[in-house]
C-alpha atoms as a PDB file:
ATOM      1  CA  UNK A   1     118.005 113.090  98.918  1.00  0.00           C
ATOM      2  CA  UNK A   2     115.139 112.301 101.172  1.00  0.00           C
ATOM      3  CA  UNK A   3     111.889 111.435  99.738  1.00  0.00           C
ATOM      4  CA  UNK A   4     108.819 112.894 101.676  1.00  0.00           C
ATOM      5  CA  UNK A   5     105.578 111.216 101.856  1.00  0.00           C
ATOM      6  CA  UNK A   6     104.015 115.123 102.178  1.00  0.00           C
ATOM      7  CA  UNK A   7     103.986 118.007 100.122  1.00  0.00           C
ATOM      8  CA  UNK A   8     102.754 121.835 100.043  1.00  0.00           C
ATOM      9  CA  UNK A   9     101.100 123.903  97.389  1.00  0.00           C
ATOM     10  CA  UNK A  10     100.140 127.649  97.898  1.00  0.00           C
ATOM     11  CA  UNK A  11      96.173 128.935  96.761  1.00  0.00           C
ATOM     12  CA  UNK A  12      96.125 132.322  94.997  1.00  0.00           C
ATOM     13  CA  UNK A  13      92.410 132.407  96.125  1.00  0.00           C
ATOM     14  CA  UNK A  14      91.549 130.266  99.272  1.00  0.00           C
ATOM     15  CA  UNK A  15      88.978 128.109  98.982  1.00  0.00           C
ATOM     16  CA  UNK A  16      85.394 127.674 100.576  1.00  0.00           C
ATOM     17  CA  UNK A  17      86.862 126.597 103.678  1.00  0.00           C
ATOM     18  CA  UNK A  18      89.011 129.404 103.808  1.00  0.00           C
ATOM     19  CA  UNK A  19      92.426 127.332 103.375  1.00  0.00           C
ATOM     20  CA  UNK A  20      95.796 129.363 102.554  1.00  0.00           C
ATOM     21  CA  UNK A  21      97.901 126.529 101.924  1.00  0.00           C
ATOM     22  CA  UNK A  22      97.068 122.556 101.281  1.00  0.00           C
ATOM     23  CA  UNK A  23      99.053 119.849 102.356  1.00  0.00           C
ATOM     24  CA  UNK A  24      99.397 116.401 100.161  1.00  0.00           C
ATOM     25  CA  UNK A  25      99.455 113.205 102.765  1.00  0.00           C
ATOM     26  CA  UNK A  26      99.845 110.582 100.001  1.00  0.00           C
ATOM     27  CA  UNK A  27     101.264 107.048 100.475  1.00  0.00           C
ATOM     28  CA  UNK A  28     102.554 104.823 103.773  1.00  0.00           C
ATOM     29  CA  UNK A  29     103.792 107.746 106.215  1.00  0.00           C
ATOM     30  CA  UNK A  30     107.698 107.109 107.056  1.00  0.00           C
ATOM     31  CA  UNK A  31     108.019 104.118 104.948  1.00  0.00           C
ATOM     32  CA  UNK A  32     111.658 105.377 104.009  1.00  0.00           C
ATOM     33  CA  UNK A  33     112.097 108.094 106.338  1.00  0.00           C
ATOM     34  CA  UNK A  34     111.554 109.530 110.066  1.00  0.00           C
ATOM     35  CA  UNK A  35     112.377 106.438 112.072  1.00  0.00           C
ATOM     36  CA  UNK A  36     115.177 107.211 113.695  1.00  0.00           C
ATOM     37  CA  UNK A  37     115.966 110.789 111.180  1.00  0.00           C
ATOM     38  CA  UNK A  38     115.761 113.955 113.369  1.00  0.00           C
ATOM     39  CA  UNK A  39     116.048 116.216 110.570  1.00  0.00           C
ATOM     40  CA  UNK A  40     112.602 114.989 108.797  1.00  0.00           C
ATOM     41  CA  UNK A  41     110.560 115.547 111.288  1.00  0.00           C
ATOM     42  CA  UNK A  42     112.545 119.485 111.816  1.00  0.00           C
ATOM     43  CA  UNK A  43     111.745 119.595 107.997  1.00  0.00           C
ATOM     44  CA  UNK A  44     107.553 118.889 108.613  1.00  0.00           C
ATOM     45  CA  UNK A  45     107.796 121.429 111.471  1.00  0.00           C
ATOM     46  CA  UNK A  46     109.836 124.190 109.292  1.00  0.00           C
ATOM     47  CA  UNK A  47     107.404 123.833 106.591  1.00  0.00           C
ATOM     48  CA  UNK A  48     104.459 123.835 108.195  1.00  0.00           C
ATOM     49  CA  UNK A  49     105.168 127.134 110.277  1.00  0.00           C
ATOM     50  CA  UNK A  50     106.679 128.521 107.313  1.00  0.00           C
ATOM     51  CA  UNK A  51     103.353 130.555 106.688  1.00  0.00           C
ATOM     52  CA  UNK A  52     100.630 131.458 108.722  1.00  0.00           C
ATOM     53  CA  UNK A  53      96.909 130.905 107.925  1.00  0.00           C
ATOM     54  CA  UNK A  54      94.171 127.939 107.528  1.00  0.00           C
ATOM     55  CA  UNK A  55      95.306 124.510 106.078  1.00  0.00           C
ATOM     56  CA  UNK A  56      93.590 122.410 103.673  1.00  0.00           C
ATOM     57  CA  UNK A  57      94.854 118.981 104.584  1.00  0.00           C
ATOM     58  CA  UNK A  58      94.188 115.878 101.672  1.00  0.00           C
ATOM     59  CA  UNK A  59      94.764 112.684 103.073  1.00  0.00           C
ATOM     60  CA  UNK A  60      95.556 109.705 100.900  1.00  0.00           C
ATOM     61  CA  UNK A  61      97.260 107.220 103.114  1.00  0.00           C
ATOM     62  CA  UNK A  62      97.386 103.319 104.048  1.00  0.00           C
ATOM     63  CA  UNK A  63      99.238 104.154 107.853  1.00  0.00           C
ATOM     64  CA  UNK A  64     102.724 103.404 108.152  1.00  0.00           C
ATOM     65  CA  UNK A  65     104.983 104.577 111.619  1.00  0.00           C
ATOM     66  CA  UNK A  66     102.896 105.309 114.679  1.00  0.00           C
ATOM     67  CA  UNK A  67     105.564 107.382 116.331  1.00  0.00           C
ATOM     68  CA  UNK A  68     105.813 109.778 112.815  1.00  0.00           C
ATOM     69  CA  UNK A  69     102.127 109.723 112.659  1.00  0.00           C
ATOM     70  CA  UNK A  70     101.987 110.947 116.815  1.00  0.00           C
ATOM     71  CA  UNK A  71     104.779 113.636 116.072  1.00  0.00           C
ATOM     72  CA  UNK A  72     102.615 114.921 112.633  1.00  0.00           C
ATOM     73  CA  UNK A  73      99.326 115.198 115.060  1.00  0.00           C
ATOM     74  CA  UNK A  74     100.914 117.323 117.918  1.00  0.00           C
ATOM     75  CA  UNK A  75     102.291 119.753 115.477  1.00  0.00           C
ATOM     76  CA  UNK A  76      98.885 119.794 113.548  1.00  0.00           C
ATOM     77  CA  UNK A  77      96.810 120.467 116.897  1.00  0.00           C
ATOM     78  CA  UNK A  78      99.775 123.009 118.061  1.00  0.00           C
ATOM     79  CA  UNK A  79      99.455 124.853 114.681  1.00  0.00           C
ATOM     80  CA  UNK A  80      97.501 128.237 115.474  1.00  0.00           C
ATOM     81  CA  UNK A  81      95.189 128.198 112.878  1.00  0.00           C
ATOM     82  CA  UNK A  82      92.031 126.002 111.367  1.00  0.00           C
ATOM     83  CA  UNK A  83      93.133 122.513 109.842  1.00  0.00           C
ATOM     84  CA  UNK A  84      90.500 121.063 107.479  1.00  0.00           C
ATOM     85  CA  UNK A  85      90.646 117.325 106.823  1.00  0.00           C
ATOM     86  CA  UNK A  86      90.014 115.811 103.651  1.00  0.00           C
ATOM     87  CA  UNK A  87      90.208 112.205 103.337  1.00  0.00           C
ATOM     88  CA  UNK A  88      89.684 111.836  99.685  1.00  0.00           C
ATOM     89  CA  UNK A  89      90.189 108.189  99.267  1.00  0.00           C
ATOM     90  CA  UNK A  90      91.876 106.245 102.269  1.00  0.00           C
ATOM     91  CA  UNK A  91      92.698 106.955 106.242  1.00  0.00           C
ATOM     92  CA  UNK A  92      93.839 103.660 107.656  1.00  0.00           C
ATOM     93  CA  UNK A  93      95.839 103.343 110.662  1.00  0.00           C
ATOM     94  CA  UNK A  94      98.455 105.999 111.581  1.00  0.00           C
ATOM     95  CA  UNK A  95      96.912 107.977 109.238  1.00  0.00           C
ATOM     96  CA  UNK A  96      93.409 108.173 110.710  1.00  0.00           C
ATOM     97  CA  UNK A  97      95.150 109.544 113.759  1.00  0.00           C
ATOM     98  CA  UNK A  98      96.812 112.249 111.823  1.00  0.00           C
ATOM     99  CA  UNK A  99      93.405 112.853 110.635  1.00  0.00           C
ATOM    100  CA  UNK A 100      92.090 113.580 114.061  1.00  0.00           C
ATOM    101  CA  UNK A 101      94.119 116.802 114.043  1.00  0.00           C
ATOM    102  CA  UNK A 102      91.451 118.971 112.154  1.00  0.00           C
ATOM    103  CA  UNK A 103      89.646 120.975 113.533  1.00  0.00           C
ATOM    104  CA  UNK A 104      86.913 120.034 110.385  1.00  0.00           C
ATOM    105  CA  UNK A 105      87.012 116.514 109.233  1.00  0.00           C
ATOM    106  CA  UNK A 106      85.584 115.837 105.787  1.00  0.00           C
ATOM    107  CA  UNK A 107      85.410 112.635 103.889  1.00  0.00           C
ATOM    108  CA  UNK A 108      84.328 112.070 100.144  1.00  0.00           C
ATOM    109  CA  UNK A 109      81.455 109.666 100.323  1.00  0.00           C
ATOM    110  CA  UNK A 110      83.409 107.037  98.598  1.00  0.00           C
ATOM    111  CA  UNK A 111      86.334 107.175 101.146  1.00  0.00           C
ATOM    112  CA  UNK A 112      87.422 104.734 104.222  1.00  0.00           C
ATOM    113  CA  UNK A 113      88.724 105.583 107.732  1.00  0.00           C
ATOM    114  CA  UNK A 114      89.802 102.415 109.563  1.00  0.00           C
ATOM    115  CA  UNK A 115      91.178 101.972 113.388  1.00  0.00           C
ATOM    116  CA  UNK A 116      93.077  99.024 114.535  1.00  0.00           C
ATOM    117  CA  UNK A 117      95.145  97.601 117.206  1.00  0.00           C
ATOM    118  CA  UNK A 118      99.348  98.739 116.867  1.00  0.00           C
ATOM    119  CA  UNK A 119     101.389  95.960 115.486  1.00  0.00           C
ATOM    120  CA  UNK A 120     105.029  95.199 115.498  1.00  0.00           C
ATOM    121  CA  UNK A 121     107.678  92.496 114.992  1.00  0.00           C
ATOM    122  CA  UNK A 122     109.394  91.333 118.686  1.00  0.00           C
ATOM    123  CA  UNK A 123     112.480  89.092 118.723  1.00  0.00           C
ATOM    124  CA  UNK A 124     113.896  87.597 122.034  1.00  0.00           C
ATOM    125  CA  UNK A 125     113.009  85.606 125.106  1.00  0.00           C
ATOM    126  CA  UNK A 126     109.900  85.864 126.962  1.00  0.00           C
ATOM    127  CA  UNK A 127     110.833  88.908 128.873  1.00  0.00           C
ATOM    128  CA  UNK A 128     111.380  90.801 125.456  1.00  0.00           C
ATOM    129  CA  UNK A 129     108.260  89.324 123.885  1.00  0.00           C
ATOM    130  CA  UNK A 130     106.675  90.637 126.923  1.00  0.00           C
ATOM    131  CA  UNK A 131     108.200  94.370 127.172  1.00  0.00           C
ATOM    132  CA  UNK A 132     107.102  94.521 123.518  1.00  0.00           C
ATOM    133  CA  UNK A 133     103.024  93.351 124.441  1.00  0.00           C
ATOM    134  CA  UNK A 134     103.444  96.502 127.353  1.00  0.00           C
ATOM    135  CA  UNK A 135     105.076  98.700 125.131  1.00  0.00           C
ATOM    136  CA  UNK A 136     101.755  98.345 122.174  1.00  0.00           C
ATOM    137  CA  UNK A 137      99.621  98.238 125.283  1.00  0.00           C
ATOM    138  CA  UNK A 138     100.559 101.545 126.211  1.00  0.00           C
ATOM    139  CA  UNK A 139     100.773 102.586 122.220  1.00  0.00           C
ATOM    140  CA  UNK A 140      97.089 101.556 122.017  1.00  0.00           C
ATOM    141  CA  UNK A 141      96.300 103.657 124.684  1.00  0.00           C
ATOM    142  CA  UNK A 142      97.874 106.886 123.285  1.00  0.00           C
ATOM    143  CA  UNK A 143      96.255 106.234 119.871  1.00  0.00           C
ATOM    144  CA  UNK A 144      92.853 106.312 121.741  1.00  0.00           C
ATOM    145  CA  UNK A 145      93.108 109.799 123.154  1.00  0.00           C
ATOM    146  CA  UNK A 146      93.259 111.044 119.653  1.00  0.00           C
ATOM    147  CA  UNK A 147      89.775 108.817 119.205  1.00  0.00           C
ATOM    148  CA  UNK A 148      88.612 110.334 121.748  1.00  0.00           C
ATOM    149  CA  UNK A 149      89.095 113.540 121.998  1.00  0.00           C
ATOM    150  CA  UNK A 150      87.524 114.139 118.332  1.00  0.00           C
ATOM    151  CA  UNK A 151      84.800 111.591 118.551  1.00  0.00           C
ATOM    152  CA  UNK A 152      83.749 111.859 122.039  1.00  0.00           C
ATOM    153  CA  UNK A 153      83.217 107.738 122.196  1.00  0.00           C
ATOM    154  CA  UNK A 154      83.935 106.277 125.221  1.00  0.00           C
ATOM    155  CA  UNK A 155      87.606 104.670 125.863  1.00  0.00           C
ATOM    156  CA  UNK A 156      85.574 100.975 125.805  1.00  0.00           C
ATOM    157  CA  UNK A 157      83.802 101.768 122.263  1.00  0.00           C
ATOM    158  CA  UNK A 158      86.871 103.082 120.634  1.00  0.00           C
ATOM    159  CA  UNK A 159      88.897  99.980 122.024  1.00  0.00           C
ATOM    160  CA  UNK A 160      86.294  97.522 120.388  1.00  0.00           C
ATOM    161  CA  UNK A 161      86.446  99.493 117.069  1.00  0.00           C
ATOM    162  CA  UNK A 162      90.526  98.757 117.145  1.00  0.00           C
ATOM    163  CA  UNK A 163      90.285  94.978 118.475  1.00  0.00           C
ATOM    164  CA  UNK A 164      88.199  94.574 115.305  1.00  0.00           C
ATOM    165  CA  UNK A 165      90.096  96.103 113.249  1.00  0.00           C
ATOM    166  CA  UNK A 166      87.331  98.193 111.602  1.00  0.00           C
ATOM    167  CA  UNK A 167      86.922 100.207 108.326  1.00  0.00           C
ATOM    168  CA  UNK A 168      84.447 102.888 107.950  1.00  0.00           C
ATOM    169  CA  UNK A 169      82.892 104.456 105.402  1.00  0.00           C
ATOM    170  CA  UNK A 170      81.540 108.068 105.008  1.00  0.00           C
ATOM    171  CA  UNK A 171      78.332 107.883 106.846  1.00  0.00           C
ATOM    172  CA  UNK A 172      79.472 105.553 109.722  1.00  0.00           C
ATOM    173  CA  UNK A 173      82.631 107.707 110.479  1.00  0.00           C
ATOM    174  CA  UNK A 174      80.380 111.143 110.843  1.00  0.00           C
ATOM    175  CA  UNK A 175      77.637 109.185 112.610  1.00  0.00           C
ATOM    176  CA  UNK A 176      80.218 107.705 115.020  1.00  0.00           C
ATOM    177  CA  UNK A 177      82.503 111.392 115.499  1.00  0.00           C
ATOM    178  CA  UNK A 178      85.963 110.573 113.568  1.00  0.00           C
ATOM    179  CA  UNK A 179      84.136 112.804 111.141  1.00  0.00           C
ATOM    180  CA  UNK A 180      82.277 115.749 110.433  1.00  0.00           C
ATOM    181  CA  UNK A 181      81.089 116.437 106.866  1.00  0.00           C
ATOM    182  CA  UNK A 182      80.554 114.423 103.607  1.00  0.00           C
ATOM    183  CA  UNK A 183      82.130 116.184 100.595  1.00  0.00           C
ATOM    184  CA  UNK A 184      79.882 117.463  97.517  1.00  0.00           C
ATOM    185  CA  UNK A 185      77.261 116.768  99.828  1.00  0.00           C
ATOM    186  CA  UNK A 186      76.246 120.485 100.694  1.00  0.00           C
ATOM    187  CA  UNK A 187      75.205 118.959 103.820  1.00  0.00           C
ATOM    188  CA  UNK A 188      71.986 117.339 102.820  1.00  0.00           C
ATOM    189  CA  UNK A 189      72.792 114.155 103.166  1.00  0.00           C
ATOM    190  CA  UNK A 190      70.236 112.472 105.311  1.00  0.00           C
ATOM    191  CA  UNK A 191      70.399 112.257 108.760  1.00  0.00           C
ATOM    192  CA  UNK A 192      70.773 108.686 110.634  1.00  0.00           C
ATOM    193  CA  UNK A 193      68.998 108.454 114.126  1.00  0.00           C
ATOM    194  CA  UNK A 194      70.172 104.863 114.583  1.00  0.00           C
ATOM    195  CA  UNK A 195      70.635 104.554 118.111  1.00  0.00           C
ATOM    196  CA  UNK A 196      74.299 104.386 119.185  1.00  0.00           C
ATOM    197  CA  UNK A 197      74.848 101.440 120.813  1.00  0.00           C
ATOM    198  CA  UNK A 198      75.614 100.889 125.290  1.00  0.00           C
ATOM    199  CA  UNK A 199      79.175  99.900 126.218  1.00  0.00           C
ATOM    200  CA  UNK A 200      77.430  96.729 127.060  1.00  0.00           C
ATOM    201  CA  UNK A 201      76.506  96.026 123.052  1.00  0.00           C
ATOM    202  CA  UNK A 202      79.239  94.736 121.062  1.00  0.00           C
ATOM    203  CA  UNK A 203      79.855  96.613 117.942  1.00  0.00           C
ATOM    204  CA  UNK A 204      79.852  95.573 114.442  1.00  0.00           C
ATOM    205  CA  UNK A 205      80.849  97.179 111.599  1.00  0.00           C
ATOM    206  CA  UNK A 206      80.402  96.095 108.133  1.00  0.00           C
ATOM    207  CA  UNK A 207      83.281  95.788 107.063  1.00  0.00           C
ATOM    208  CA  UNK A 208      85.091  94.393 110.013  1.00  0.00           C
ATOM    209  CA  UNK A 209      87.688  92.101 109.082  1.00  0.00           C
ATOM    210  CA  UNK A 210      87.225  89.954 112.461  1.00  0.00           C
ATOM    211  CA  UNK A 211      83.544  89.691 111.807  1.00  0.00           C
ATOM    212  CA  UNK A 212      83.499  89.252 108.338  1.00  0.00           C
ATOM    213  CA  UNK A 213      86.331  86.553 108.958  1.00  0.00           C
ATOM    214  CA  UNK A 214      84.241  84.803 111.995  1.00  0.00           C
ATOM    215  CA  UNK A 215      80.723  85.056 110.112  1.00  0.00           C
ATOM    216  CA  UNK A 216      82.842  82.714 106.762  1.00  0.00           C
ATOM    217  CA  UNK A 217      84.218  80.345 108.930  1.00  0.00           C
ATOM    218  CA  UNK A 218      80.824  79.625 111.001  1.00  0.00           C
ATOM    219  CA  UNK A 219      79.658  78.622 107.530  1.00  0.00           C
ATOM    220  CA  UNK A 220      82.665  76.667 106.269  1.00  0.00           C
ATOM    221  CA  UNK A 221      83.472  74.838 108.851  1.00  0.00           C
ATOM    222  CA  UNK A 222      80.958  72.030 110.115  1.00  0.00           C
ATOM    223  CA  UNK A 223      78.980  72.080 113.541  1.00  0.00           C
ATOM    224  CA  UNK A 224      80.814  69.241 115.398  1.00  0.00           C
ATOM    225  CA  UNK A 225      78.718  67.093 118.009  1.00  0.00           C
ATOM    226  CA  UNK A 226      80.693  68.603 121.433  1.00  0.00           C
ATOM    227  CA  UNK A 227      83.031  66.300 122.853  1.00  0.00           C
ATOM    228  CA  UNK A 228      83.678  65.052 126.370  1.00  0.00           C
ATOM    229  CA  UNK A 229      85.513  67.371 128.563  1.00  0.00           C
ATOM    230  CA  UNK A 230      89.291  66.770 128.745  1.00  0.00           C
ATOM    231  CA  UNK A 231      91.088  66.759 132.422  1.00  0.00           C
ATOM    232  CA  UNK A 232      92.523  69.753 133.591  1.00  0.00           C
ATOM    233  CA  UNK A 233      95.684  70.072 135.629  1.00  0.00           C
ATOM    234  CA  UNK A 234      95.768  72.640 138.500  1.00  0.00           C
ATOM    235  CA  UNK A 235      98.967  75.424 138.237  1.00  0.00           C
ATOM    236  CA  UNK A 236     100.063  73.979 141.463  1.00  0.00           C
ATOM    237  CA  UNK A 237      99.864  70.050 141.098  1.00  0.00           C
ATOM    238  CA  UNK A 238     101.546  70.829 137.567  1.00  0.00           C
ATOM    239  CA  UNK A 239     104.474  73.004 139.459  1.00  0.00           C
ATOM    240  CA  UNK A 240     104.352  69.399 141.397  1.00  0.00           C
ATOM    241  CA  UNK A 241     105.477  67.799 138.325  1.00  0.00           C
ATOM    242  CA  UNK A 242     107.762  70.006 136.886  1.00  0.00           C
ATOM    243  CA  UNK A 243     109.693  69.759 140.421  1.00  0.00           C
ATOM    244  CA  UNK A 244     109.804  65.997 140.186  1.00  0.00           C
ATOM    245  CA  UNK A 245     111.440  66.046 136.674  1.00  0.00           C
ATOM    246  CA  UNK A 246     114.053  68.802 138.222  1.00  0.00           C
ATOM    247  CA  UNK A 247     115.881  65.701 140.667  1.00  0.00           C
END
C-alpha cells in the first residue's frame, strides 16, 4: 500500500478563514513515493478536486522531491477556490514552494520558511557532471518564479536568499513577501519599516547557514601575514605543454 505524506479531513463548521476542507503536509514530500509513480500524483489530483470549496492547508515539512513539490503547486494554484497556508512549524525547501500556492500565507510566530539552491547526486564523466549543473541551473530558475510571483522580490534578491541557503522566521518572511499573516496575532503585531535593501546590498539573514558558517571561521582560523604571489600559467602556453607531453 502506498504511504502518503498528505492527508484530508472534512470541517462540519468552516473556520475563520472560511476553509471547507484542510489538508495535512507533514514529513519529507515523496520520500517513498511519486518519483517515477504516475498513480500518486492522479491520487493528489483526485482528492483534491474531490470537493469544491476553500482549503485550509497545514504545512509541516523538511522539503523532499522538487519535481513532486512543482506538480503539488500547479494543482494548488489551478484549484478554483481560496488556499490558506499555514506553516505551523517548518517550510524548508520543496516545501516552501508548495507554500507559495496560497492565496493567504500564514505562519505561527515560532515557525521557519527556508529557500535554498536544488541539490542532487551526479555520476559520470564531465559531460554528465555538466548536464546535471544545467539541468539544477534551470531547476533553480523554475523554483524562483514561485518566489516571485508571491513575494514580488526581484529575480537577483530571491537568488541571493537561495545561494545562502536562508531560514526565516515569522517576521522576516511577511516583511520580505513569502508571507502574509502571523497566526494568533490578530494582526497587531508591529509593523517593521526597515528599509529593504538595493540589489546592489548583499543580504543577510540571521540565520544563514553560509554566514553564520563564514562569520565562525573568520574567528577560528588565524589572520595569516599574505604571502608572495605564486606564477600563473596562461590557458594557451599551458595547451603548449600539454601538446609537448602528447609526442
Amino acid at each position: 500500500m502506498t504511504r502518503k505524506f498528505w492527508r484530508w479531513t472534512r470541517n462540519e463548521t468552516p473556520d475563520s478563514f472560511g476553509s471547507d476542507r484542510t489538508l495535512y503536509l507533514d514529513g519529507e514530500i515523496s520520500d517513498e513515493t511519486w518519483y517515477g509513480d504516475e498513480i500518486t500524483p492522479q491520487a493528489f489530483k483526485d482528492e483534491l478536486n474531490s470537493g469544491e470549496g476553500n482549503i485550509t492547508l497545514w504545512i509541516n515539512s523538511p522539503g523532499g522531491d522538487v519535481f513532486a513539490a512543482a506538480q503539488i503547486y500547479n494543482m494548488l494554484m489551478d484549484y478554483p477556490y481560496d488556499v490558506t497556508v499555514k506553516i505551523d512549524a517548518l517550510a524548508a525547501s520543496a516545501a516552501s514552494v508548495i507554500a507559495m500556492a496560497g492565496t493567504k500565507v500564514c505562519m505561527s510566530p515560532v515557525a521557519m520558511l527556508m529557500v535554498h539552491n536544488p541539490a542532487t547526486i551526479a555520476i559520470g564523466d564531465s559531460e554528465e557532471m555538466q548536464k546535471a549543473i544545467d539541468m539544477l541551473s534551470e531547476v533553480k530558475e523554475s523554483i524562483m518564479n514561485a518566489y516571485e510571483i508571491k513575494s514580488g522580490l526581484s529575480r537577483n534578491k530571491i537568488s541571493k536568499l537561495m545561494d545562502a541557503e536562508t531560514w526565516m522566521n515569522a517576521k522576516e518572511a511577511k516583511k520580505l513577501g513569502f508571507a502574509d499573516e502571523i497566526l494568533f496575532t490578530d494582526g497587531t503585531e508591529p509593523d517593521d519599516d526597515t528599509k529593504e535593501p538595493d540589489d546592489d546590498t548583499e543580504i543577510e539573514m540571521l540565520f544563514s547557514r553560509k554566514a553564520v558558517t563564514d562569520s565562525l571561521l573568520s574567528k577560528l582560523i588565524p589572520k595569516r601575514k599574505p604571502e608572495k604571489k605564486t606564477a600563473t600559467v596562461k590557458a594557451a602556453d599551458l595547451e603548449k605543454r600539454l601538446s609537448l607531453l602528447s609526442h
